[in-house]
Protein backbone atom coordinates (compact mmCIF):
# COMPACT_ATOMS: atom_id res chain seq x y z
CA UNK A 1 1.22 23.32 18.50
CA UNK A 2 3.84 22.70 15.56
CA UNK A 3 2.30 21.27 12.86
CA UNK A 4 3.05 18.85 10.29
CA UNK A 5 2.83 19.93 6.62
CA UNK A 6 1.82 16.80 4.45
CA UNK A 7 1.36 18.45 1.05
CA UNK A 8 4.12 17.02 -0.09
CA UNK A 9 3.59 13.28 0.33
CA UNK A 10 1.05 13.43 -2.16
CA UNK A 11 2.42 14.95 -5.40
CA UNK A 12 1.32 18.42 -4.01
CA UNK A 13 -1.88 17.29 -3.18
CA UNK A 14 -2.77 16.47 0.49
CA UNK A 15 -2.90 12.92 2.01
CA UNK A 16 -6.63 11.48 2.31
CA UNK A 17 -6.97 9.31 5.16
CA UNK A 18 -10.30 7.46 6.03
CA UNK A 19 -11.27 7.64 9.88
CA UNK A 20 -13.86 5.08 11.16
CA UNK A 21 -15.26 5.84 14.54
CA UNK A 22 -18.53 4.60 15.55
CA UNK A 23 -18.97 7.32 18.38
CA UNK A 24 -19.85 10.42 16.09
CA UNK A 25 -18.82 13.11 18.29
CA UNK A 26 -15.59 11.29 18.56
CA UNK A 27 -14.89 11.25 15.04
CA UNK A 28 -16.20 14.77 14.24
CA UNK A 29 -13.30 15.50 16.97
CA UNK A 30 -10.52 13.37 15.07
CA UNK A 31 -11.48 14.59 11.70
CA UNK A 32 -11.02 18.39 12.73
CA UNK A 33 -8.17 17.84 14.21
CA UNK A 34 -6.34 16.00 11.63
CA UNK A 35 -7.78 17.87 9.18
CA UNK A 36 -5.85 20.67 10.87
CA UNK A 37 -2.40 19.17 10.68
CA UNK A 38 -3.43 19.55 6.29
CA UNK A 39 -4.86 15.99 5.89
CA UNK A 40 -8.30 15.93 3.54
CA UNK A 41 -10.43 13.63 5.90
CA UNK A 42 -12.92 11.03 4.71
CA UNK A 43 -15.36 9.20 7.43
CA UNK A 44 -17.41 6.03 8.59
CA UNK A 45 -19.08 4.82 11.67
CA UNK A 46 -18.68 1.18 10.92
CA UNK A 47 -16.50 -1.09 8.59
CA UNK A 48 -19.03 -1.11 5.82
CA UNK A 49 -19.20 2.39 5.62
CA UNK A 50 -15.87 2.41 5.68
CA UNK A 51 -15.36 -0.12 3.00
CA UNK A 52 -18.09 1.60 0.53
CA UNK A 53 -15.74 4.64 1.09
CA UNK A 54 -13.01 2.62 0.29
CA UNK A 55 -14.15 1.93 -3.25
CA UNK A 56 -16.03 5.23 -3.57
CA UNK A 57 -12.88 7.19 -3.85
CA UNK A 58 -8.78 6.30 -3.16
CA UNK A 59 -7.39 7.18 0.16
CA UNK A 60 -3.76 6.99 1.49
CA UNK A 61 -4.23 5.57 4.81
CA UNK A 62 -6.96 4.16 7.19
CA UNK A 63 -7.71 5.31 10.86
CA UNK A 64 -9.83 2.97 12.42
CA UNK A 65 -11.54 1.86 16.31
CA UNK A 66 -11.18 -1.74 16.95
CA UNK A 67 -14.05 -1.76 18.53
CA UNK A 68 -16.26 -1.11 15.90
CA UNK A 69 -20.13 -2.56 15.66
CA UNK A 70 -20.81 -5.44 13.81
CA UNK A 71 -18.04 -6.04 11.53
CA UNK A 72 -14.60 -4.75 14.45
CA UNK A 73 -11.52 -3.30 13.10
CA UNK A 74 -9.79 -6.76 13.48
CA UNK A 75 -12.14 -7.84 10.58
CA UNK A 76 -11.91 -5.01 8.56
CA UNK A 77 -8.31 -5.36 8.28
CA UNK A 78 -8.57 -9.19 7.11
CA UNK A 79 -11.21 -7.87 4.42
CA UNK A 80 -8.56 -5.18 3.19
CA UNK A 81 -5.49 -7.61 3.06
CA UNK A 82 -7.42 -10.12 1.13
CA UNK A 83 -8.65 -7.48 -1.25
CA UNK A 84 -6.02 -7.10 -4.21
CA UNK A 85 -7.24 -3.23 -4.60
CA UNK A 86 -6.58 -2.51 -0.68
CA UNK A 87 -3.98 -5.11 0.25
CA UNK A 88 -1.00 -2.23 0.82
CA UNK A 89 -3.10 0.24 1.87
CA UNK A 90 -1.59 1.38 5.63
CA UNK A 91 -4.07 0.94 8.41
CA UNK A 92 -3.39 2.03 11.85
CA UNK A 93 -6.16 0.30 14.61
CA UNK A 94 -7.15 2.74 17.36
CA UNK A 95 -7.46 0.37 20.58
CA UNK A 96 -7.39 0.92 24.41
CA UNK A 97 -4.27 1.79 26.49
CA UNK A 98 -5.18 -1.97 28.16
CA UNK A 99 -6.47 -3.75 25.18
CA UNK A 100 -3.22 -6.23 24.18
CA UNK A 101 -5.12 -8.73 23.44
CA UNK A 102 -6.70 -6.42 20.77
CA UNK A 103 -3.48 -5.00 19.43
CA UNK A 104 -2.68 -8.47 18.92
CA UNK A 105 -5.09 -9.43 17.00
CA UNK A 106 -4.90 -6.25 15.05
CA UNK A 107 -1.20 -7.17 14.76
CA UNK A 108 -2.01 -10.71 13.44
CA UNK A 109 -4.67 -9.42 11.05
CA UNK A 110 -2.22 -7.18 9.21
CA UNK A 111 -2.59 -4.04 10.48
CA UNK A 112 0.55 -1.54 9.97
CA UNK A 113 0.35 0.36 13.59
CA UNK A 114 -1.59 0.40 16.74
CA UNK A 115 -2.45 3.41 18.20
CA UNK A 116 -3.21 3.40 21.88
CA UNK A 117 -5.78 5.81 23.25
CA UNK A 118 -5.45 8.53 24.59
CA UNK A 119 -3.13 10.23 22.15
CA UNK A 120 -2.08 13.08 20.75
CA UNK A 121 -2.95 14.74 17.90
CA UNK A 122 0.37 15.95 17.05
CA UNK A 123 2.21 12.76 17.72
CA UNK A 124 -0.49 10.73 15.54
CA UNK A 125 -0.05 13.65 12.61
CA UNK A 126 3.47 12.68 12.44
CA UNK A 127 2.36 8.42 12.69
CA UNK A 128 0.47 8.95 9.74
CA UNK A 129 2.63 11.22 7.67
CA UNK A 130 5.23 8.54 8.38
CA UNK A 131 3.25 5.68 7.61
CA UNK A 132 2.39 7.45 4.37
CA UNK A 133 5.71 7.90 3.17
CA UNK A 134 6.84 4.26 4.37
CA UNK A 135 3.77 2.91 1.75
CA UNK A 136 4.88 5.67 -1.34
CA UNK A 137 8.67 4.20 -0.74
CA UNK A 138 7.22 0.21 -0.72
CA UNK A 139 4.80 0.91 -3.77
CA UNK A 140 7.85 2.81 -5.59
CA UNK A 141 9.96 -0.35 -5.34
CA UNK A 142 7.09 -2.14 -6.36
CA UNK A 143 6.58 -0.24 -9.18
CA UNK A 144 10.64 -0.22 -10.00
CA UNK A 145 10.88 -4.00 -9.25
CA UNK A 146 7.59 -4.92 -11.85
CA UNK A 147 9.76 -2.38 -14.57
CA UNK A 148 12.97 -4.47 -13.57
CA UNK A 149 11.40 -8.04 -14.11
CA UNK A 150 9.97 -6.40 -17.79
CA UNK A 151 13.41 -5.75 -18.73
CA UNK A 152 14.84 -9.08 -17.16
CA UNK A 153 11.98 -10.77 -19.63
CA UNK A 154 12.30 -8.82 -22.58
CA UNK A 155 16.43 -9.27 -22.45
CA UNK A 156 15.56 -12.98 -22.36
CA UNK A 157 13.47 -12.80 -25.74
CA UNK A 158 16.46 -10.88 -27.41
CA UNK A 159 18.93 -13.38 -25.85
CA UNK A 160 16.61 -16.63 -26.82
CA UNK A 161 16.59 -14.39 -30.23
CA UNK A 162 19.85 -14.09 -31.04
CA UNK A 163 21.09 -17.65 -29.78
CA UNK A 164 18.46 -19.14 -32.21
CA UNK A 165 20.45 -16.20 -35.02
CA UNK A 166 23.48 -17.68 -34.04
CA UNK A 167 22.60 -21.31 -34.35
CA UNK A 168 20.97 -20.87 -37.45
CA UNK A 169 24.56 -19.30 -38.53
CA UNK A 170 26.46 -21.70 -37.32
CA UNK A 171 24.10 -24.22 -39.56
CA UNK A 172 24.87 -22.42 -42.64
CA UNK A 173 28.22 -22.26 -41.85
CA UNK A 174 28.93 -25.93 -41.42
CA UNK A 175 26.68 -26.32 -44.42
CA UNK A 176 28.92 -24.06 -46.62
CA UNK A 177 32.42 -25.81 -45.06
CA UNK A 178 30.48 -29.42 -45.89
CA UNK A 179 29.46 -28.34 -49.36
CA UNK A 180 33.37 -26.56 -50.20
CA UNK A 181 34.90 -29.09 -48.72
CA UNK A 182 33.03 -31.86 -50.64
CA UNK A 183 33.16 -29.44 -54.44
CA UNK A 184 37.01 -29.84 -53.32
């Protein structure tokens, strides 16, 4: 089994991801595993645990059933993309190798990826890894593109600045060419 090292994604520090599973021996299962491929693993059994995780500490991505109780993975997604805190946040739904309808939906609601069960462990390491460095890149020209607009507005002050310099000079100077011309 050749595994993934992810230490690097996260400025040496290794990628959290938050795993919601309603069937607990199912997620003790994904949690090992993943944990194994150097992932620090966070879990729920339901979208409110998950979402009281969510704000309980940061993680980089979200694993998640579609078919969870109560509030599904459909749902869940929604709640995230309408949440300013959560909105980028990647979240792969895990659905049934039959369910289109619910990879769809997931689709529709915003999620990033759909992962079809069964899988494997190694091939869903790399996913998420991948997924993780697609959201660092987006948020990076985020961040670059909010610095880039600060310097677009602040060289439109100094521009506004200077014309109003400039017209004020101009002012004087037809003032001083009225005033010679008139002492002539």
């Amino acid at each position: 089994m050749g595994q993934t090292n992810v230490t690097d994604l996260h400025s040496g520090e290794q990628p959290r991801l938050l795993v919601i599973e309603p069937n607990r021996l199912y997620l003790g299962v994904i949690a090992r595993r993943l944990g194994q491929f150097g992932f620090r693993v966070a879990t729920a059994r339901s979208a409110q645990e998950g979402l009281a995780e969510l704000h309980r500490l940061p993680v980089d991505l979200v694993l998640s059933e579609l078919r969870l109780p109560g509030t599904t993975g459909v749902e869940l997604v929604r709640m995230m993309r309408e949440d300013a805190a959560h909105r980028h946040l990647p979240v792969l739904l895990i659905v049934g190798r039959t369910d289109r309808k619910g990879a769809v939906a997931g689709f529709s609601a915003g999620a990033d990826g759909i992962v079809r069960k069964p899988f494997h462990f190694e091939v869903l390491a790399a996913r998420i890894k991948r997924e993780i460095e697609r959201a660092r890149t987006v948020e990076n020209l985020r961040h670059d593109n909010a610095a880039l607009d600060a310097r677009v507005v602040s060289r439109a002050i100094e521009l506004g600045e200077m014309r109003a310099r400039w017209e004020a000079s101009e002012a004087e100077r037809r003032r001083l060419a009225f005033a010679s011309g008139a002492a002539a």
